[in-house]
N, C-alpha and C. Protein backbone atom coordinates (compact mmCIF):
# COMPACT_ATOMS: atom_id res chain seq x y z
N UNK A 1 45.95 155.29 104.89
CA UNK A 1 46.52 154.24 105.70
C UNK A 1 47.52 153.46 104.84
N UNK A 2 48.80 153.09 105.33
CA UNK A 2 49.75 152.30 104.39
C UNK A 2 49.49 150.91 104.97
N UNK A 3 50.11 150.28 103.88
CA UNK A 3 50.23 148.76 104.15
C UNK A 3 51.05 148.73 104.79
N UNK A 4 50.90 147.46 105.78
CA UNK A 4 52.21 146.79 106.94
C UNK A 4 53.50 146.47 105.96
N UNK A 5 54.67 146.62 106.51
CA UNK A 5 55.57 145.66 105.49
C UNK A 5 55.49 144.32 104.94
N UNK A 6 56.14 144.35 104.20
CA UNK A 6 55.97 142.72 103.59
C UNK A 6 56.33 141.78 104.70
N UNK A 7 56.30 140.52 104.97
CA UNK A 7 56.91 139.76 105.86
C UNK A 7 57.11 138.37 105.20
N UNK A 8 58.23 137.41 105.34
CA UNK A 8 58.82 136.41 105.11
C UNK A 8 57.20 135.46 104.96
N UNK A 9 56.81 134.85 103.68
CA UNK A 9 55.83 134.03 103.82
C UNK A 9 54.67 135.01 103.55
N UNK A 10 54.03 136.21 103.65
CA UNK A 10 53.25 137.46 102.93
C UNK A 10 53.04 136.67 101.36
N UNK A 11 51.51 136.94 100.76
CA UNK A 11 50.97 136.31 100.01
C UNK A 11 51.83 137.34 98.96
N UNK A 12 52.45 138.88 99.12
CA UNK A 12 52.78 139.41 98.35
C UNK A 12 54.51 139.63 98.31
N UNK A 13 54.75 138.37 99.27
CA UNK A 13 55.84 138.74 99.63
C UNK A 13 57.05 138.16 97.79
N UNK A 14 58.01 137.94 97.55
CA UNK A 14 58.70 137.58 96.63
C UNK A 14 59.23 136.60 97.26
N UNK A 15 59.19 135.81 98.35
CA UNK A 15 59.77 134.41 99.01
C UNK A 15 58.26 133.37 98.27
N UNK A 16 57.63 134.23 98.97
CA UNK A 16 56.11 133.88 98.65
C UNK A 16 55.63 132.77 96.98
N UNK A 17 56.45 133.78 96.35
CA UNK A 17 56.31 133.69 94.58
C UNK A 17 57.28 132.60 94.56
N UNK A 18 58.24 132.60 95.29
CA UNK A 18 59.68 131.58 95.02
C UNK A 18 59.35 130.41 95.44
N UNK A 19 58.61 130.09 96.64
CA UNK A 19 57.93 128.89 97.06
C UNK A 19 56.69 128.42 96.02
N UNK A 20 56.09 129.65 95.05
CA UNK A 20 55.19 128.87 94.70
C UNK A 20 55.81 128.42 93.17
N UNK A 21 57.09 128.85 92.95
CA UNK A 21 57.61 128.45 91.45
C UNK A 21 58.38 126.87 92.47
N UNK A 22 58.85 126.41 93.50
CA UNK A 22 59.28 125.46 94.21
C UNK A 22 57.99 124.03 93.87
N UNK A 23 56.91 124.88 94.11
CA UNK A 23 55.69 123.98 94.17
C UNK A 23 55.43 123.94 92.95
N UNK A 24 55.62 124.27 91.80
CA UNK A 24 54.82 124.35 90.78
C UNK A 24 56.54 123.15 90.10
N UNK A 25 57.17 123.38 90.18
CA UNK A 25 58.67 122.03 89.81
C UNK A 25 58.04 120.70 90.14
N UNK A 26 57.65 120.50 91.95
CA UNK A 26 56.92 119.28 91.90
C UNK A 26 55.97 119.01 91.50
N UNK A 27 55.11 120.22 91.22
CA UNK A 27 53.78 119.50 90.48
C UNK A 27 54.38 119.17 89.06
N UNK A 28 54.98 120.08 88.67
CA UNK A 28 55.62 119.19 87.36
C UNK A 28 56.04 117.57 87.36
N UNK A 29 57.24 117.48 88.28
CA UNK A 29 57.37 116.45 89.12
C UNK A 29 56.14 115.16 88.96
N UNK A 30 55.51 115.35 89.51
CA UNK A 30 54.41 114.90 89.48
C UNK A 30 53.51 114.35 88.50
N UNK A 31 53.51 115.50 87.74
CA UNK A 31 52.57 115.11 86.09
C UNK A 31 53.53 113.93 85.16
N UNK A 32 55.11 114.40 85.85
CA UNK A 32 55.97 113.43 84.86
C UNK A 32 55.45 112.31 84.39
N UNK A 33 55.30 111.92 86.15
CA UNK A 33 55.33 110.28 86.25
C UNK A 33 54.03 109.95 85.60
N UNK A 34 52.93 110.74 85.70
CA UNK A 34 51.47 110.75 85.00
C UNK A 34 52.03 110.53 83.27
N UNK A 35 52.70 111.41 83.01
CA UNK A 35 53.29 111.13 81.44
C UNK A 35 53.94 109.97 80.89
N UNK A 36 54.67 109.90 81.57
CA UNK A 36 55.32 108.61 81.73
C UNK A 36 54.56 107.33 81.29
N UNK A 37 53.41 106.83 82.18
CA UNK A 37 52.51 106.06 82.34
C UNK A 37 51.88 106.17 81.26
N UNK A 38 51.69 107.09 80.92
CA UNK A 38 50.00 107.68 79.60
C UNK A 38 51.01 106.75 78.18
N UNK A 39 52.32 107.81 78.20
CA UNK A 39 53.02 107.61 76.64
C UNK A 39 53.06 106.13 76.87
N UNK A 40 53.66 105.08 77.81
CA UNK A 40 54.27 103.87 77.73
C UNK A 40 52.96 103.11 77.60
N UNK A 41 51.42 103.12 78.25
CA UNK A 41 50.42 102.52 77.70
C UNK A 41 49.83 103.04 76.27
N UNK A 42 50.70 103.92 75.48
CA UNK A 42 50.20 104.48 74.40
C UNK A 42 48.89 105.00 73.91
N UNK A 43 48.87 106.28 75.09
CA UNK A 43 47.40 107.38 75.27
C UNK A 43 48.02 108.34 74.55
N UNK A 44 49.57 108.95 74.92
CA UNK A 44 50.05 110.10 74.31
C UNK A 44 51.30 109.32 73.25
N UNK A 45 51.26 109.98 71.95
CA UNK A 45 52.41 109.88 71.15
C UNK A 45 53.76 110.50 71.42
N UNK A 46 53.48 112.07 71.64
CA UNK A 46 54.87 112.63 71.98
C UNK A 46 54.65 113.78 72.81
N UNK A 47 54.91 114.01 74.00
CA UNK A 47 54.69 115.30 74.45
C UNK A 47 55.29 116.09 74.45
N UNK A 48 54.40 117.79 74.93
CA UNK A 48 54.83 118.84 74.33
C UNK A 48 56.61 118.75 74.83
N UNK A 49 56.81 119.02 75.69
CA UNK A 49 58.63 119.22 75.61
C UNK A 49 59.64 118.44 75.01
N UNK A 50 58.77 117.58 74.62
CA UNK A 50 60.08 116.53 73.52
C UNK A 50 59.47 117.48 72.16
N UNK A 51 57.90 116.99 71.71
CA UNK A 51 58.17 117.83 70.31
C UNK A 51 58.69 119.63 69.53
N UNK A 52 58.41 120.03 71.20
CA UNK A 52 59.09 121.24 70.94
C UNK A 52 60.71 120.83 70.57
N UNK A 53 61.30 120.56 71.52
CA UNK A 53 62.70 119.94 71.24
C UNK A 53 63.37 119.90 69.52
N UNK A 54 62.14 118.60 69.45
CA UNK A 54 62.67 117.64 68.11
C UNK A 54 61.86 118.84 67.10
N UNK A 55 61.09 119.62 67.41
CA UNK A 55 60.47 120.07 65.85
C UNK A 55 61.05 121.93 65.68
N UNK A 56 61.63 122.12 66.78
CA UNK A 56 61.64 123.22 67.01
C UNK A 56 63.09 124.24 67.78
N UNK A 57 63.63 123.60 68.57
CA UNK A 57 65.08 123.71 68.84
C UNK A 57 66.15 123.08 68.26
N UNK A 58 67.24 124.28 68.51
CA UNK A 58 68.69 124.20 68.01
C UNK A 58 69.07 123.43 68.49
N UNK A 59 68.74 123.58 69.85
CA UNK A 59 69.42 122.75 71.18
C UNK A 59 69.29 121.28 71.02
N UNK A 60 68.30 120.47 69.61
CA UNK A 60 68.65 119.21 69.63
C UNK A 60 69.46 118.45 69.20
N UNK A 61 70.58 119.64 68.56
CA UNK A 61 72.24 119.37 67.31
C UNK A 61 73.24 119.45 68.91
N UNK A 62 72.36 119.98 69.54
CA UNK A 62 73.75 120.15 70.60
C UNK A 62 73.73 119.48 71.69
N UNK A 63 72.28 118.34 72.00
CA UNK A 63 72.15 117.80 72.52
C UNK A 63 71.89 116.66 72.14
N UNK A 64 72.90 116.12 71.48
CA UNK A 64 72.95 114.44 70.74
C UNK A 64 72.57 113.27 71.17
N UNK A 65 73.33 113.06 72.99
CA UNK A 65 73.15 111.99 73.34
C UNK A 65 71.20 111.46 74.09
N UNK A 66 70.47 110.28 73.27
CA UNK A 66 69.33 110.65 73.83
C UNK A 66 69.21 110.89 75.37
N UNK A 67 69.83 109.95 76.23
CA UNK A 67 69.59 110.32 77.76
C UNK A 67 69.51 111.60 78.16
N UNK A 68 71.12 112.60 77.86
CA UNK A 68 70.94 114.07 78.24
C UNK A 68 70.03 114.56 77.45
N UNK A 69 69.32 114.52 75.66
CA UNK A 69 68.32 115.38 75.92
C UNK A 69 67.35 114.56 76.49
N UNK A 70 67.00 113.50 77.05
CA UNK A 70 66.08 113.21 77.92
C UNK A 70 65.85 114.36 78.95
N UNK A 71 66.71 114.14 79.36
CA UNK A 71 67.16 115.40 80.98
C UNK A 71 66.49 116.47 80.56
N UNK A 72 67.33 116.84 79.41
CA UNK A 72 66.98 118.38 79.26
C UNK A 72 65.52 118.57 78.73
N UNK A 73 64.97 117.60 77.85
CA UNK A 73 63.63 118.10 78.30
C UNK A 73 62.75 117.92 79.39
N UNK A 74 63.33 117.16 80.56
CA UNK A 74 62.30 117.44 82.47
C UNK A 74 63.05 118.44 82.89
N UNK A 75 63.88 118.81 82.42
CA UNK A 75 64.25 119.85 83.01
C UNK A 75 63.96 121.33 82.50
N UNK A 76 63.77 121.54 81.05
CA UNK A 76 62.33 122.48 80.46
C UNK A 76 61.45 122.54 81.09
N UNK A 77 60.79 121.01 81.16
CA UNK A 77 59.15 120.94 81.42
C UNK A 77 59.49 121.39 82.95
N UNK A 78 59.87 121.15 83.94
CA UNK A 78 60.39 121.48 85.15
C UNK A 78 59.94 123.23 85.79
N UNK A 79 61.25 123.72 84.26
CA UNK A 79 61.31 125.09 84.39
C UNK A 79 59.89 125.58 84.04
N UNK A 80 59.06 124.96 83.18
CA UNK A 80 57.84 125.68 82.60
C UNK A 80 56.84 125.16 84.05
N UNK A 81 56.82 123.90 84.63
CA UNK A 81 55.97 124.14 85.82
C UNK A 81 56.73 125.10 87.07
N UNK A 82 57.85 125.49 86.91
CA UNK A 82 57.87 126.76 87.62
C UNK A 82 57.46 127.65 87.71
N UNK A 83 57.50 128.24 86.64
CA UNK A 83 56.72 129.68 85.76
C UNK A 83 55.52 129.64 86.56
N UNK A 84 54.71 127.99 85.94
CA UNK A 84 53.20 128.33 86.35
C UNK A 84 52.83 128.61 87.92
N UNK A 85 53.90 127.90 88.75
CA UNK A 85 53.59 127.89 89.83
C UNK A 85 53.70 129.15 90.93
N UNK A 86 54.73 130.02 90.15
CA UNK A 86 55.06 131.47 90.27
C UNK A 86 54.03 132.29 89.84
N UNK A 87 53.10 132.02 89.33
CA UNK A 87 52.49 132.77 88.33
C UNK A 87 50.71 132.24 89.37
N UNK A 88 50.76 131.20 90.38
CA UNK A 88 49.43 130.97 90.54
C UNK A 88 49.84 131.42 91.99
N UNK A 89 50.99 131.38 92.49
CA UNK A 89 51.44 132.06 93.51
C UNK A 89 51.02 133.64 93.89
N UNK A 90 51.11 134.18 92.21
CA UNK A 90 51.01 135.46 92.35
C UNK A 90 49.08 135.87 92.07
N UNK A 91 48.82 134.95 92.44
CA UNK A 91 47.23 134.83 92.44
C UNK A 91 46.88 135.87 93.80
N UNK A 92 45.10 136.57 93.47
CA UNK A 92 44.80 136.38 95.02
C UNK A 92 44.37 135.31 95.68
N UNK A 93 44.83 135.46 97.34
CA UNK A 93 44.72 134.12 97.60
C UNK A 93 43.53 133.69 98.02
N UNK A 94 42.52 134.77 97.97
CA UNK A 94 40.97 133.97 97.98
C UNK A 94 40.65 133.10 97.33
N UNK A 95 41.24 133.55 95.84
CA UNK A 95 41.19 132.26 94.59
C UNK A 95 41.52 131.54 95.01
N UNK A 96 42.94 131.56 94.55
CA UNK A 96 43.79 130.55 95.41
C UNK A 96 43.50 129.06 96.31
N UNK A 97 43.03 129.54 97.08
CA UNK A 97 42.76 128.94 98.19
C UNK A 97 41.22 127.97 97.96
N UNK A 98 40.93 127.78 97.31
CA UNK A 98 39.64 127.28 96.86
C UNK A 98 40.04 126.61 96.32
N UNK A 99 39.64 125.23 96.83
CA UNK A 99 39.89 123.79 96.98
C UNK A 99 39.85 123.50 94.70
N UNK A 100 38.82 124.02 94.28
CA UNK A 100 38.98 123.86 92.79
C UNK A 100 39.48 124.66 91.82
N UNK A 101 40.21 125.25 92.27
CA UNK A 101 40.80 126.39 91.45
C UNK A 101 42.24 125.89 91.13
N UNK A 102 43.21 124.89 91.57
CA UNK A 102 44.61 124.29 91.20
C UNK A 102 43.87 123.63 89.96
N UNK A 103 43.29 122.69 90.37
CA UNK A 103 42.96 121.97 88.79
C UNK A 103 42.17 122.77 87.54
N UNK A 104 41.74 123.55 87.97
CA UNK A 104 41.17 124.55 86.65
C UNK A 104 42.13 125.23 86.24
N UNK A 105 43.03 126.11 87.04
CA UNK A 105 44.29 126.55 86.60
C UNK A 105 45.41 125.12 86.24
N UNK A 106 45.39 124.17 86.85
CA UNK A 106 46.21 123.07 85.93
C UNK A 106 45.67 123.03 84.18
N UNK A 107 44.46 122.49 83.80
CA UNK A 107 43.47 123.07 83.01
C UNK A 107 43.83 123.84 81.82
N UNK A 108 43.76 125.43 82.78
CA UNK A 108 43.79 126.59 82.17
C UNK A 108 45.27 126.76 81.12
N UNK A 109 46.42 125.98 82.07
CA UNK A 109 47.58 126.15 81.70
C UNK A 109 47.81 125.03 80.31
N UNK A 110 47.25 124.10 80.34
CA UNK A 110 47.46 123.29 79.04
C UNK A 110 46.55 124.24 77.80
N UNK A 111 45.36 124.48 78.54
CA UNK A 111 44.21 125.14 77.47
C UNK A 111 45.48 126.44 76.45
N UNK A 112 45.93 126.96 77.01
CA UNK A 112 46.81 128.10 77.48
C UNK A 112 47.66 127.54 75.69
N UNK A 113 48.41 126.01 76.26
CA UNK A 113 49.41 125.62 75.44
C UNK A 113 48.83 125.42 74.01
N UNK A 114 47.75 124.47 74.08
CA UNK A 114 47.02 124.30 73.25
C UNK A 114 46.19 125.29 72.08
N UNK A 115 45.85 126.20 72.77
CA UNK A 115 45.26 127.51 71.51
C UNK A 115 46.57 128.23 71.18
N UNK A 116 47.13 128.95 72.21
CA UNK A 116 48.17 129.67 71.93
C UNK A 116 49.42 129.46 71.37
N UNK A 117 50.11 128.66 72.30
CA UNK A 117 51.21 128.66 72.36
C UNK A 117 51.99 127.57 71.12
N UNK A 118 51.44 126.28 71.19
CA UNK A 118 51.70 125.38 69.95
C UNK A 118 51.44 125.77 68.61
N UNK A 119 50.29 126.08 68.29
CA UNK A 119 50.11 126.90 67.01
C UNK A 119 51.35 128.06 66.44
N UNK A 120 51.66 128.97 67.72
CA UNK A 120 51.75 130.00 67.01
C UNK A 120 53.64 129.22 67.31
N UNK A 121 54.24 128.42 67.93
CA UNK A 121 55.12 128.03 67.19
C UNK A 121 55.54 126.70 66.47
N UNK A 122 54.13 126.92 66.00
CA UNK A 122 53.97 125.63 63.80
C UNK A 122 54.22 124.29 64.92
N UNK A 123 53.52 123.80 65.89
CA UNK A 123 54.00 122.16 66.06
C UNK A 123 52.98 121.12 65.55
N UNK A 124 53.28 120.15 64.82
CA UNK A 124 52.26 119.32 64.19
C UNK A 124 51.79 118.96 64.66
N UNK A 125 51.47 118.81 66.11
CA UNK A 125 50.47 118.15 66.76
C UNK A 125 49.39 119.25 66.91
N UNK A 126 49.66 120.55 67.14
CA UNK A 126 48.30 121.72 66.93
C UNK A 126 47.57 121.52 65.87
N UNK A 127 48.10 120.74 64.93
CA UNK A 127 46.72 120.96 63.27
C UNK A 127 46.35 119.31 63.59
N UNK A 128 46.65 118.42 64.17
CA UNK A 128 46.03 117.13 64.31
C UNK A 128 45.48 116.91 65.41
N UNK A 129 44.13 115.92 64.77
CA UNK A 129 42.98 115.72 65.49
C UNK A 129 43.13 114.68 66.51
N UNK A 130 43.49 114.56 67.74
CA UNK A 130 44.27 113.91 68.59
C UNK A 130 43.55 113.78 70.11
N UNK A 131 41.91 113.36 70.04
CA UNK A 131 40.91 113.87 71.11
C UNK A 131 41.42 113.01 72.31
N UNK A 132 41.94 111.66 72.20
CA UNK A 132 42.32 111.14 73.49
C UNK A 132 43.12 111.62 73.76
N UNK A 133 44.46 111.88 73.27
CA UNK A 133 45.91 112.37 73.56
C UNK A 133 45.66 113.63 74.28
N UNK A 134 44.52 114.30 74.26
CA UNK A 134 44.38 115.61 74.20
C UNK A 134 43.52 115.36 75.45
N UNK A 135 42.76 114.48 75.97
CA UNK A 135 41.76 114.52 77.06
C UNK A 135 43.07 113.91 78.50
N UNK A 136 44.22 112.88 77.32
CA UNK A 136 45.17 112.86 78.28
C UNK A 136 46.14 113.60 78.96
N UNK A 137 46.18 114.31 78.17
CA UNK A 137 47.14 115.36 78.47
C UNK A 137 46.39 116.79 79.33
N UNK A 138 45.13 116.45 79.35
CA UNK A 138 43.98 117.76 80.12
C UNK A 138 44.03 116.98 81.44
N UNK A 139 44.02 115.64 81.63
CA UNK A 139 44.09 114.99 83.06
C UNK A 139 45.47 115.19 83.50
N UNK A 140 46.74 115.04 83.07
CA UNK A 140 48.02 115.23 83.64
C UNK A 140 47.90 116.47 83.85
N UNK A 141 47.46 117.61 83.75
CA UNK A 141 47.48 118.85 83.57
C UNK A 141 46.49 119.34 84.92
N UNK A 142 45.33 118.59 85.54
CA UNK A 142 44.70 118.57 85.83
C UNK A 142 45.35 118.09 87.21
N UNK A 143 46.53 116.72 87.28
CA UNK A 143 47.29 116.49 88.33
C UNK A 143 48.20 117.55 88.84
N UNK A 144 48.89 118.35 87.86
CA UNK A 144 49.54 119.51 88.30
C UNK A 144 48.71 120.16 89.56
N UNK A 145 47.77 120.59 88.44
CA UNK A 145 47.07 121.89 89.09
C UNK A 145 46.93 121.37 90.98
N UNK A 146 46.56 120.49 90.67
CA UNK A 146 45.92 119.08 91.99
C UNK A 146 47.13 119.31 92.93
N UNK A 147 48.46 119.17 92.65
CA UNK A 147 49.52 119.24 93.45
C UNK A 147 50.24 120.32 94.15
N UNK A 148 49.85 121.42 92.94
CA UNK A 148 49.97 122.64 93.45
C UNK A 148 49.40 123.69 94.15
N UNK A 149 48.05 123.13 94.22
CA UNK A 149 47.00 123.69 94.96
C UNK A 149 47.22 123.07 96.53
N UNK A 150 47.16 121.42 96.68
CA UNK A 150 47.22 120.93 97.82
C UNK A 150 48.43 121.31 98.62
N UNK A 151 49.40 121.07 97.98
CA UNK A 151 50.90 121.72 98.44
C UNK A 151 51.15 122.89 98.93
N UNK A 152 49.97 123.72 98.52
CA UNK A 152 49.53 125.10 99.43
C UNK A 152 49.26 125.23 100.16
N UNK A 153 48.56 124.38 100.98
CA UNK A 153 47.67 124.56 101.49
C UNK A 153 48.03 124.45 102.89
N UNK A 154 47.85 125.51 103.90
CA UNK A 154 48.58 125.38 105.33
C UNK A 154 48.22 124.69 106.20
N UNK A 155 48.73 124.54 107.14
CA UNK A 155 48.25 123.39 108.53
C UNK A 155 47.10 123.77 109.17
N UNK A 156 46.33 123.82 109.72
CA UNK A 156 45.47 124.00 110.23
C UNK A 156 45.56 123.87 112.30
């Protein structure tokens, strides 16, 4: 027996994946303003898309003025809650669809940054012991997931 064709909105469709990298921008969106709040009551020191920036890109000789690289790093972090949101899109949607599974995959995706990804490119905040910054940054992470899950979720 073959499968039906794909159709516009199909959990396997590639519109499908494009709406969920759409949703995964505002949940970024979203966590901003959570960041925002955390750094200015001084929970977080520097987050990941600025210290990648400053410890780790070229792009900060070529991006002098602070406002534009302001920009350009929500607009990284932006692109990286795209990815994820493309990427939970391409979930099955039994998972999916289970009311606690955005915030564990919000979660999953910092956990993700944190073992992997910071370490293996040398950022000084991976070798320092930083348990609030780090429980703060698991709750903004945790709002993602929260936004991208609900934002899924169809009419009834």
């Amino acid at each position: 027996m073959t499968e039906p064709p794909l159709q516009q909105g199909d959990d396997r469709s590639s519109g499908h994946v494009a709406h969920g990298a759409l949703r995964g921008v505002v949940a970024a969106m979203a966590m901003t303003g959570v960041r925002a709040f955390t750094i200015n009551i001084g929970l977080v020191d520097e987050p990941p898309p600025r210290a990648i920036l400053r410890q780790k890109s070229r792009w900060r000789f070529h991006v002098s003025d602070k406002r534009n690289r302001r920009a350009f790093q929500e607009l990284m972090h932006w692109g990286y809650g795209a990815v994820g949101g493309a990427g939970f899109a391409a979930l099955p949607a039994g998972v999916r669809r289970q009311p606690w599974f955005g915030p564990l995959y919000g979660v999953g995706v910092w956990l993700g940054f944190e073992a992997v990804q910071a370490p293996l490119l040398g950022l000084k905040q991976a070798k320092a012991l930083r348990p609030l910054e780090r429980v703060t940054l698991a709750v903004d992470h945790l709002v993602y997931g929260f936004v991208l899950s609900e934002t899924r979720r169809l009419p009834r």
